[in-house]
PDB file of N, CA and C in Angstrom:
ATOM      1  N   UNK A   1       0.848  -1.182   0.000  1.00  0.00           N
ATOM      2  CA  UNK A   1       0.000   0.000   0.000  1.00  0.00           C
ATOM      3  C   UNK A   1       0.890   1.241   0.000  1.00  0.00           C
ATOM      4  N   UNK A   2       0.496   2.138  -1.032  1.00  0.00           N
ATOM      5  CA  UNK A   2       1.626   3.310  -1.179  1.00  0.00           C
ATOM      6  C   UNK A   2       0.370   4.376  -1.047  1.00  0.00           C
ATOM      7  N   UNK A   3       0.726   5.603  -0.174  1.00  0.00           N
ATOM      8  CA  UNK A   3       0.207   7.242   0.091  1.00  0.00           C
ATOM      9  C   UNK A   3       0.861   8.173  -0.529  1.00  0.00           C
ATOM     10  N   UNK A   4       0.258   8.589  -1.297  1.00  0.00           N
ATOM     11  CA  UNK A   4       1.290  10.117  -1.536  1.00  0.00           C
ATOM     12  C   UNK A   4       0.372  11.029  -1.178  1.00  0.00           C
ATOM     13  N   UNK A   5       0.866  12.107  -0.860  1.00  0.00           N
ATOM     14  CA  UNK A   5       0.484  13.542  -0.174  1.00  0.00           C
ATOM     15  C   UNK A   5      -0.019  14.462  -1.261  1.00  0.00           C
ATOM     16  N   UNK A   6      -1.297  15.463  -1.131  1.00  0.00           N
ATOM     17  CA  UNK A   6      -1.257  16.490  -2.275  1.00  0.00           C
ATOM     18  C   UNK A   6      -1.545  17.568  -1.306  1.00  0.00           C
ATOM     19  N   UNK A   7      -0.559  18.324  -1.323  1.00  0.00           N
ATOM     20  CA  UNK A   7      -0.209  19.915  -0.305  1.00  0.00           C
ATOM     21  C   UNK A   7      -0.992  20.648  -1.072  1.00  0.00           C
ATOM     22  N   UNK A   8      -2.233  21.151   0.334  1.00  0.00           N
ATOM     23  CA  UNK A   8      -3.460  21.797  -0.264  1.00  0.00           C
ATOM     24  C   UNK A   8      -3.183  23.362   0.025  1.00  0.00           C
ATOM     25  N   UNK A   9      -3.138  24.620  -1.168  1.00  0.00           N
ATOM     26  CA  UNK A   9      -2.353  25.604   0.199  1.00  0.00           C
ATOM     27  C   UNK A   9      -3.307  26.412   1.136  1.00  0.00           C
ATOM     28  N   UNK A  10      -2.791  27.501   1.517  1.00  0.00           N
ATOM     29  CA  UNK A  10      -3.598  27.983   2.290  1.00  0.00           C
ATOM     30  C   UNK A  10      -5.299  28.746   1.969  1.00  0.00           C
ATOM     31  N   UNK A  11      -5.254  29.138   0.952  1.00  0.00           N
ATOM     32  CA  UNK A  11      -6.173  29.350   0.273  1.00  0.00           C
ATOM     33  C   UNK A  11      -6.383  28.298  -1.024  1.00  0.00           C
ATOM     34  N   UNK A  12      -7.621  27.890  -1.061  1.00  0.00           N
ATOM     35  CA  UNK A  12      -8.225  26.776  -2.040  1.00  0.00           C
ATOM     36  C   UNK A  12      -9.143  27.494  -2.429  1.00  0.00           C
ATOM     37  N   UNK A  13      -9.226  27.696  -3.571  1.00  0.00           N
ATOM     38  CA  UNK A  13     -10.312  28.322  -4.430  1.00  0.00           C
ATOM     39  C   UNK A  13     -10.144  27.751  -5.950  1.00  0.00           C
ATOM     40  N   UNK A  14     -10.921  28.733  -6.941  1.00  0.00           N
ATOM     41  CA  UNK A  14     -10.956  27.920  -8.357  1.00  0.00           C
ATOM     42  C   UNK A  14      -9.675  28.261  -8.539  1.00  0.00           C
ATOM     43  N   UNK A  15      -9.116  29.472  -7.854  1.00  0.00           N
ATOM     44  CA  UNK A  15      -7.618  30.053  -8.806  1.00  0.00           C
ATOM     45  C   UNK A  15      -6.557  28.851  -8.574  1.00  0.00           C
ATOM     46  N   UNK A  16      -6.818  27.283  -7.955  1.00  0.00           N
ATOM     47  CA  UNK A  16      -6.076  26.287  -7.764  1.00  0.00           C
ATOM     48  C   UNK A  16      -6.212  25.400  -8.526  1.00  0.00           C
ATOM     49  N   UNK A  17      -7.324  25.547  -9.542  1.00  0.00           N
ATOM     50  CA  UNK A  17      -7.353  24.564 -10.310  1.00  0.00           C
ATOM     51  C   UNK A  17      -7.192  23.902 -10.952  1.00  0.00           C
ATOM     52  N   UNK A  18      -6.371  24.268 -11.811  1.00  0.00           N
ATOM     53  CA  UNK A  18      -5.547  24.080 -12.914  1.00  0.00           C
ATOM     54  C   UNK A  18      -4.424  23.136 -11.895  1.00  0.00           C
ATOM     55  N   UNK A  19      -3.540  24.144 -10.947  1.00  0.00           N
ATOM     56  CA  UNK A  19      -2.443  23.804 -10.659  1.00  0.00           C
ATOM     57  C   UNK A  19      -2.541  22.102  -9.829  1.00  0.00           C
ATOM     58  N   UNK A  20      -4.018  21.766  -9.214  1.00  0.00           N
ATOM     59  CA  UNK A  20      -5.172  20.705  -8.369  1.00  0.00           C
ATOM     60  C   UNK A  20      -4.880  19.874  -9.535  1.00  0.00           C
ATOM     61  N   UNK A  21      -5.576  20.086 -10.507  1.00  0.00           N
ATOM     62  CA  UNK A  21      -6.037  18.805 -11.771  1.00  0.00           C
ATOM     63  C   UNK A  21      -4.413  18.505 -11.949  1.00  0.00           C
ATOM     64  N   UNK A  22      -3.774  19.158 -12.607  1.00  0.00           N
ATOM     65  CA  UNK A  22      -2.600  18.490 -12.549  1.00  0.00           C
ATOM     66  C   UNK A  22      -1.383  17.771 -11.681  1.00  0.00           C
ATOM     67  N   UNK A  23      -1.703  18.188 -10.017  1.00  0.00           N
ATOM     68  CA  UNK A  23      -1.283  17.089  -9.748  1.00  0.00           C
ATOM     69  C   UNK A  23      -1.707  15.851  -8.925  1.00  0.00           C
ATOM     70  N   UNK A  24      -2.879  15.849  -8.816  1.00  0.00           N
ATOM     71  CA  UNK A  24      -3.323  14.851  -8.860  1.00  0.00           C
ATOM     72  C   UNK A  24      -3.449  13.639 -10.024  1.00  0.00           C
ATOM     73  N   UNK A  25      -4.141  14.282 -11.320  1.00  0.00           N
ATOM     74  CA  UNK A  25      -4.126  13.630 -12.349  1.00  0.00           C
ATOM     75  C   UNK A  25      -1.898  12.471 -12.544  1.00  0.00           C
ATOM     76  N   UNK A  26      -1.366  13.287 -11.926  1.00  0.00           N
ATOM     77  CA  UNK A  26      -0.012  12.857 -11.497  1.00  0.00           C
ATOM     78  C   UNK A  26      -0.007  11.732 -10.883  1.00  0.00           C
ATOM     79  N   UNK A  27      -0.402  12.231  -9.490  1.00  0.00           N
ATOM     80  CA  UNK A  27      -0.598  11.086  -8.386  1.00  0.00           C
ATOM     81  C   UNK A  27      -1.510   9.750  -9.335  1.00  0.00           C
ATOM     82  N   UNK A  28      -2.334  10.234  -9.613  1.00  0.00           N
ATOM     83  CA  UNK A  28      -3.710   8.939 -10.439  1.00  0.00           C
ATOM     84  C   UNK A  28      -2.875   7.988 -11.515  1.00  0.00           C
ATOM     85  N   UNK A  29      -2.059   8.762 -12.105  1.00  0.00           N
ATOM     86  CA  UNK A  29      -0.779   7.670 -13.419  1.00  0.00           C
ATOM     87  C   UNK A  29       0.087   7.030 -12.584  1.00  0.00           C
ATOM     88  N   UNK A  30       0.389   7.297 -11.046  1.00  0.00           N
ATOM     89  CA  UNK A  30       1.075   6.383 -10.460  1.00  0.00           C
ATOM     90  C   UNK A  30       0.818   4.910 -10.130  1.00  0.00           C
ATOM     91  N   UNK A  31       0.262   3.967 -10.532  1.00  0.00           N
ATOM     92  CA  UNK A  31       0.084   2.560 -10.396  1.00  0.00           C
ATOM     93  C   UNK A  31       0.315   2.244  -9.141  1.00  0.00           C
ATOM     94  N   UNK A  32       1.114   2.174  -8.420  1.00  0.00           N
ATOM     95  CA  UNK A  32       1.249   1.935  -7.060  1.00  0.00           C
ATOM     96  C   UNK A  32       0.985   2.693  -5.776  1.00  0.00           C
ATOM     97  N   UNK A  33       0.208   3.824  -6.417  1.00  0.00           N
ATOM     98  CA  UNK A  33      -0.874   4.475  -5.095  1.00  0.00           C
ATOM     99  C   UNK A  33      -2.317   3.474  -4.913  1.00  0.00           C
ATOM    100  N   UNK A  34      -2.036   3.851  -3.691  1.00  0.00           N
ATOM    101  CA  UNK A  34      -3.223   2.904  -3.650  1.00  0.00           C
ATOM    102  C   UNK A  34      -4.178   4.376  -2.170  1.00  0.00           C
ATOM    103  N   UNK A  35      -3.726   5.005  -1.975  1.00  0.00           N
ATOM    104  CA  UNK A  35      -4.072   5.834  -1.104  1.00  0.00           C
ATOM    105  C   UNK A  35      -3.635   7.180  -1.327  1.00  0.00           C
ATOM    106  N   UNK A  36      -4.680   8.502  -1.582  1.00  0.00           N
ATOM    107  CA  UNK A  36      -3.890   9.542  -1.485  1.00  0.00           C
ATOM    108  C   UNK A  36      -4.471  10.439   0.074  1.00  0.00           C
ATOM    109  N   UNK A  37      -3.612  11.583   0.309  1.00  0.00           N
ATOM    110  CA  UNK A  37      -4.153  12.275   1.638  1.00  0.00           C
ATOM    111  C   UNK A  37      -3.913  13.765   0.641  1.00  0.00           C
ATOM    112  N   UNK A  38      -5.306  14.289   1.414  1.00  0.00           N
ATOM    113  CA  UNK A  38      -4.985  15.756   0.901  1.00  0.00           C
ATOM    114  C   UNK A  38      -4.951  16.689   2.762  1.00  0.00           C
ATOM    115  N   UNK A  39      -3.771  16.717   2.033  1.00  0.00           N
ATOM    116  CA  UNK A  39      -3.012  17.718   3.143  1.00  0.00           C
ATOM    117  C   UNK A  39      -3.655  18.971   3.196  1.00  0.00           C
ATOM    118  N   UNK A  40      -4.911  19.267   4.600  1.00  0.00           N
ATOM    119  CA  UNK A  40      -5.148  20.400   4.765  1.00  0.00           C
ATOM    120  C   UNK A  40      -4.490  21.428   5.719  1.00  0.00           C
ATOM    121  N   UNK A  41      -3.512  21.133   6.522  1.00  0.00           N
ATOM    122  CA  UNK A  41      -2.970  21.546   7.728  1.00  0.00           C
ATOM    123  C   UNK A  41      -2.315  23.276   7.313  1.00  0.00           C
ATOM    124  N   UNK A  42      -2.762  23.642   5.969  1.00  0.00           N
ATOM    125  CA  UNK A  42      -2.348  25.210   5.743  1.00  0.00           C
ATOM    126  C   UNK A  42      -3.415  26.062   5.363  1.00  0.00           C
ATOM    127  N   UNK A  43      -4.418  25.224   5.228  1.00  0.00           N
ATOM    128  CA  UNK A  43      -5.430  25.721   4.485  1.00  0.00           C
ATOM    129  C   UNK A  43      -6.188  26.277   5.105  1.00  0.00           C
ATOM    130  N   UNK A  44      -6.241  27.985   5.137  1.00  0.00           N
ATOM    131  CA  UNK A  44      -7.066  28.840   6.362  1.00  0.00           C
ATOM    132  C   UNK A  44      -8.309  29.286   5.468  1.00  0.00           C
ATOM    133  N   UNK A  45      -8.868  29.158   3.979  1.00  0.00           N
ATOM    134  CA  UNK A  45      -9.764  29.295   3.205  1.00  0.00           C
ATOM    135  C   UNK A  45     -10.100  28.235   2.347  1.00  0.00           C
ATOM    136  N   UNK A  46     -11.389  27.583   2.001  1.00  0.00           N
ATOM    137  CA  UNK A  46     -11.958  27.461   1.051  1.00  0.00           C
ATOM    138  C   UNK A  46     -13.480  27.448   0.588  1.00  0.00           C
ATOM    139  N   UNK A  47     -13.388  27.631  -0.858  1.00  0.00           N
ATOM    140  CA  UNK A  47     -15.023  27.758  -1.169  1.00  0.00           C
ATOM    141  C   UNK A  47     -16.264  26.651  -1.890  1.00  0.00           C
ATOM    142  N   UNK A  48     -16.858  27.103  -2.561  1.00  0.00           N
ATOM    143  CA  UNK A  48     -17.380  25.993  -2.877  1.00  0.00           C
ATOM    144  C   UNK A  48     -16.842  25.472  -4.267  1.00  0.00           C
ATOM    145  N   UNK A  49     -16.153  26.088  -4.943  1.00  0.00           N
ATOM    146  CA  UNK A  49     -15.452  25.074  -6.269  1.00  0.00           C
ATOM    147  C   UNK A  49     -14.037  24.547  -5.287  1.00  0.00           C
ATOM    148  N   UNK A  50     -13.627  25.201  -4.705  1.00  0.00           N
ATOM    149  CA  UNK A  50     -12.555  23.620  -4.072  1.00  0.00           C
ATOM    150  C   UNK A  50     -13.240  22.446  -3.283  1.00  0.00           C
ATOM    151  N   UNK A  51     -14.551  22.542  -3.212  1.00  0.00           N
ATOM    152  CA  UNK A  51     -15.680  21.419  -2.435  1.00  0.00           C
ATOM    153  C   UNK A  51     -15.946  20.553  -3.806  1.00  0.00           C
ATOM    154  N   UNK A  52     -16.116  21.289  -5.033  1.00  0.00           N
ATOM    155  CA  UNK A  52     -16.594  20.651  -6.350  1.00  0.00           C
ATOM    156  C   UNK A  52     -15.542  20.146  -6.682  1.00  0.00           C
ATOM    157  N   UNK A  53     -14.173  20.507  -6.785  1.00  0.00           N
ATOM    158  CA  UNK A  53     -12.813  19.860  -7.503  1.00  0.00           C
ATOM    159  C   UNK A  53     -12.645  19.094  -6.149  1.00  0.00           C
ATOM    160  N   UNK A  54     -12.779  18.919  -4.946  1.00  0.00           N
ATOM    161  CA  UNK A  54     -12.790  17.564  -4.194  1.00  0.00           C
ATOM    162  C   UNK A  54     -13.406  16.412  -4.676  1.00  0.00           C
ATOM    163  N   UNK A  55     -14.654  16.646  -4.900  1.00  0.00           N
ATOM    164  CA  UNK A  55     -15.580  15.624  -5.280  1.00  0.00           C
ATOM    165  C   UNK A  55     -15.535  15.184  -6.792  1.00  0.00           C
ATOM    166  N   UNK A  56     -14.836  15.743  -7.660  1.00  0.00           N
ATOM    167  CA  UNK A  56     -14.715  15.482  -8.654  1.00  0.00           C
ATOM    168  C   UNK A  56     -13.628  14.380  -8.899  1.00  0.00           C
ATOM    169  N   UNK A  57     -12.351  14.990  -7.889  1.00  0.00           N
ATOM    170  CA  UNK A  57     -11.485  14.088  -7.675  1.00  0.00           C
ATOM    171  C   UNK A  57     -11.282  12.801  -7.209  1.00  0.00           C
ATOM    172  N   UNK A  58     -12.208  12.950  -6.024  1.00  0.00           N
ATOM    173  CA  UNK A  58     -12.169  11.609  -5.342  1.00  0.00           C
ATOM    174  C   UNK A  58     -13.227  10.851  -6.468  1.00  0.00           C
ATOM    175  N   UNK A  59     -14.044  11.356  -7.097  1.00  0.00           N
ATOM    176  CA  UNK A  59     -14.824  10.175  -8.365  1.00  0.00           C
ATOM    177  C   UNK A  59     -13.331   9.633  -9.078  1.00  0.00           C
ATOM    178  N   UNK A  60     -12.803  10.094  -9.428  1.00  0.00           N
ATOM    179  CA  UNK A  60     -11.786   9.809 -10.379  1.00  0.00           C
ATOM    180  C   UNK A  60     -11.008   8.473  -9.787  1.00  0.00           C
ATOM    181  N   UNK A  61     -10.241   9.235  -8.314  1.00  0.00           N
ATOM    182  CA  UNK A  61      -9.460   8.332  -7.388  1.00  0.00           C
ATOM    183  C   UNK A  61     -10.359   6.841  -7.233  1.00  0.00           C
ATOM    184  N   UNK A  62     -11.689   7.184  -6.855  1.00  0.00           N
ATOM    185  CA  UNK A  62     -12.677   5.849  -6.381  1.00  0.00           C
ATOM    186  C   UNK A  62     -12.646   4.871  -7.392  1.00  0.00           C
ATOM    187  N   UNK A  63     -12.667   5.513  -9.061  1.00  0.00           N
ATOM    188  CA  UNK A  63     -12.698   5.029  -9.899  1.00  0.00           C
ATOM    189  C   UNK A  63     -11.645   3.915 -10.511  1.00  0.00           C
ATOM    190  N   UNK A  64     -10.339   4.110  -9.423  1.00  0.00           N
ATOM    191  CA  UNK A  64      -9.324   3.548  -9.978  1.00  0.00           C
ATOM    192  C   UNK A  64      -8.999   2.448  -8.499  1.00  0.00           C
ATOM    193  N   UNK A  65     -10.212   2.825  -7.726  1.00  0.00           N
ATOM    194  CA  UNK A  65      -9.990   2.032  -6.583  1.00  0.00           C
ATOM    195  C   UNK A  65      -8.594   2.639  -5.722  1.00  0.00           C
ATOM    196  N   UNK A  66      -8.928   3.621  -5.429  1.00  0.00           N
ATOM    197  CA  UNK A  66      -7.706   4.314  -4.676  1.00  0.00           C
ATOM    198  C   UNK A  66      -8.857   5.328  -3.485  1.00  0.00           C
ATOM    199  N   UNK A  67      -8.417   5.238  -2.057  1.00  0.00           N
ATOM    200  CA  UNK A  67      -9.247   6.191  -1.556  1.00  0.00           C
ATOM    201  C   UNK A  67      -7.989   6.993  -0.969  1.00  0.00           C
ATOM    202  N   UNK A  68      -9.275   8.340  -0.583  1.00  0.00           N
ATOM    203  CA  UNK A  68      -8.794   9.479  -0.866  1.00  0.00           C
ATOM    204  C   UNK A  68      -9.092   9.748   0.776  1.00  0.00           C
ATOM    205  N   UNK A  69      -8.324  10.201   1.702  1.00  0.00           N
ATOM    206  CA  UNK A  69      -8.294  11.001   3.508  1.00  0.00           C
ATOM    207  C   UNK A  69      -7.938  12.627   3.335  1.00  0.00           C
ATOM    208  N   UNK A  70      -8.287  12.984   4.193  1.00  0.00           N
ATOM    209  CA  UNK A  70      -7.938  14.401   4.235  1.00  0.00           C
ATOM    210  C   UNK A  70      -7.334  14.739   5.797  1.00  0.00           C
ATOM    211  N   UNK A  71      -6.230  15.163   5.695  1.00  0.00           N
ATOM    212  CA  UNK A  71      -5.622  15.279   7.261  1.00  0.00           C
ATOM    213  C   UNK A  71      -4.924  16.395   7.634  1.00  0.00           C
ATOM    214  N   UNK A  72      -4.821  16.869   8.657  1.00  0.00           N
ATOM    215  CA  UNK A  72      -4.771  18.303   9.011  1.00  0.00           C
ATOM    216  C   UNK A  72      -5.646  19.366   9.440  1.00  0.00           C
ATOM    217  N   UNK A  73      -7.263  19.032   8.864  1.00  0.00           N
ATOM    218  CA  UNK A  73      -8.004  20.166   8.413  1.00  0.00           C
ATOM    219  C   UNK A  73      -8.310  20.726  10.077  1.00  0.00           C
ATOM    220  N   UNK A  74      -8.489  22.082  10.043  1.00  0.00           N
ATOM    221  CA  UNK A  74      -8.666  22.746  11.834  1.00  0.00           C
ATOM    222  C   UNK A  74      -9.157  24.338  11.533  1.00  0.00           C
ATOM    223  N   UNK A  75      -9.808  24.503  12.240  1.00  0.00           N
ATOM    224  CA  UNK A  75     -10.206  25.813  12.305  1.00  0.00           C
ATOM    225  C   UNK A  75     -11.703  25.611  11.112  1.00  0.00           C
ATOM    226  N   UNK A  76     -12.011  26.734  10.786  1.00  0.00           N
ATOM    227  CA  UNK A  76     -12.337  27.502  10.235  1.00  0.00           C
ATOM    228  C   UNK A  76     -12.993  25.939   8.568  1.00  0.00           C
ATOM    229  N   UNK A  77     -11.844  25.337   8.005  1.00  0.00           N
ATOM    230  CA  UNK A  77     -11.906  24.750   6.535  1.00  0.00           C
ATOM    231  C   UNK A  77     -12.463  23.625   7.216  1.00  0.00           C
ATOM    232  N   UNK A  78     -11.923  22.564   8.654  1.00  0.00           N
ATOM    233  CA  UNK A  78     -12.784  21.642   9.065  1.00  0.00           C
ATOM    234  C   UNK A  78     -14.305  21.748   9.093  1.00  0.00           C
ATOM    235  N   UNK A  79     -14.304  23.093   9.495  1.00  0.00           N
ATOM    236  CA  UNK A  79     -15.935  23.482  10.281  1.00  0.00           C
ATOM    237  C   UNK A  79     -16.762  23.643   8.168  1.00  0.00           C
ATOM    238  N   UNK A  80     -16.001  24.193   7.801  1.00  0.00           N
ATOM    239  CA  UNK A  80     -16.522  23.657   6.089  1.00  0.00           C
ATOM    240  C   UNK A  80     -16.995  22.271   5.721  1.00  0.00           C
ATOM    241  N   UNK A  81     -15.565  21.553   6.015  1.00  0.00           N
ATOM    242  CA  UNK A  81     -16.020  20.593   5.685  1.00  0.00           C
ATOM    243  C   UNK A  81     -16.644  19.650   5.866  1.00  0.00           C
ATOM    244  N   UNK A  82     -17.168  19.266   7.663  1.00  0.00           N
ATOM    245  CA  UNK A  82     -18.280  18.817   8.704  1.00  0.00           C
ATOM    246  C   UNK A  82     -19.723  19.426   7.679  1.00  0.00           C
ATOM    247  N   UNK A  83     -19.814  20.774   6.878  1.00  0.00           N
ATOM    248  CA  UNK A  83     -20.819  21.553   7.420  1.00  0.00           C
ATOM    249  C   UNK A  83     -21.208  20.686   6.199  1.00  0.00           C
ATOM    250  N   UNK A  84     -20.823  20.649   5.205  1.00  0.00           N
ATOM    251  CA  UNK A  84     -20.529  20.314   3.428  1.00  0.00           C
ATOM    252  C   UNK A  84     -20.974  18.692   3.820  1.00  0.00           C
ATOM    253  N   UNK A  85     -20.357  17.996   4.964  1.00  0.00           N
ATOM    254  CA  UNK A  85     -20.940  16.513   5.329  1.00  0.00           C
ATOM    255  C   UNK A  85     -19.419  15.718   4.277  1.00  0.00           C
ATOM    256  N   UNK A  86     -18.440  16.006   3.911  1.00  0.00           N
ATOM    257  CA  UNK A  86     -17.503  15.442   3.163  1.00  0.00           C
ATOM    258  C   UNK A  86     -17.089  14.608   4.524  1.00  0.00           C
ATOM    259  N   UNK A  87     -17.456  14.335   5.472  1.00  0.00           N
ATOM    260  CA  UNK A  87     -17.099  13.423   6.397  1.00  0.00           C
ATOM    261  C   UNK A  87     -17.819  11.771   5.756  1.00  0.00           C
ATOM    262  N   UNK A  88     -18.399  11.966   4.750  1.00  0.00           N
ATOM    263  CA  UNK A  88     -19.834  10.809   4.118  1.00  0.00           C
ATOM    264  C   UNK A  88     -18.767  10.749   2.959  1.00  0.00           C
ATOM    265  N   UNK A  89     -17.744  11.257   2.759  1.00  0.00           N
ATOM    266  CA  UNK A  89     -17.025  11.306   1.226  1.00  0.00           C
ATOM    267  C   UNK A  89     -15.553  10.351   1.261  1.00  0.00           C
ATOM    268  N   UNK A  90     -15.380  11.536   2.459  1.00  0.00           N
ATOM    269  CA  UNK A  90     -13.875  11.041   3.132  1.00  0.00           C
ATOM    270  C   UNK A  90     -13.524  10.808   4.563  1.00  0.00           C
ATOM    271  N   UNK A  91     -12.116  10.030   4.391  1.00  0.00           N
ATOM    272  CA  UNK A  91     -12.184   9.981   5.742  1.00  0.00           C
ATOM    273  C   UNK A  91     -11.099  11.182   6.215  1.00  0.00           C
ATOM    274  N   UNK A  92     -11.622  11.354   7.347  1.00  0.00           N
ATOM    275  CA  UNK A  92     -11.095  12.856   8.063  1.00  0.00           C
ATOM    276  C   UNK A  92     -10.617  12.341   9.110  1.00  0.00           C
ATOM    277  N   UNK A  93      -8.789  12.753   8.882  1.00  0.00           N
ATOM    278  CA  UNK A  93      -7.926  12.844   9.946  1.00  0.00           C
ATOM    279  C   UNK A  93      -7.569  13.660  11.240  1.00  0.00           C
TER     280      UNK A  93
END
């Protein structure tokens, strides 16, 4: 079982998107992930298209039979993501 990390930064919005799809789509050509974590532990903002490019992603990840954790999240982006219910999506570290 292999994890790789995707460093979420402090602000997540659409202006990440581009830079999001590509590396994940990275992580996803790796064959021997079998687990990714999205590293929230910087992330003092996000909105609702970094809630949509989550969920878009983890379809992708699920799709290849790879699940997807999120660890770090505190303050402010946890209380998002409890509110959003991505606790039903992912698992939260």
């Amino acid at each position: 079982m292999s994890e790789k990390a995707l460093q979420i930064p402090e602000r997540f919005d659409f202006g990440y998107h581009k830079e999001f799809t590509e590396q994940y789509q990275q992580i996803l050509e790796d064959k021997s992930v079998t687990r990714i974590a999205l590293d929230f532990s910087r992330v003092g903002y996000l909105d609702s298209s970094a809630l949509g490019m989550m969920v878009l992603f983890q379809k992708k990840a699920k799709s290849q039979n790879i699940s997807v954790r999120i660890r770090g999240a505190k303050d402010n982006a946890k209380e998002i993501l409890q509110i959003a219910n991505f606790d039903r999506l992912f698992e939260i570290s």
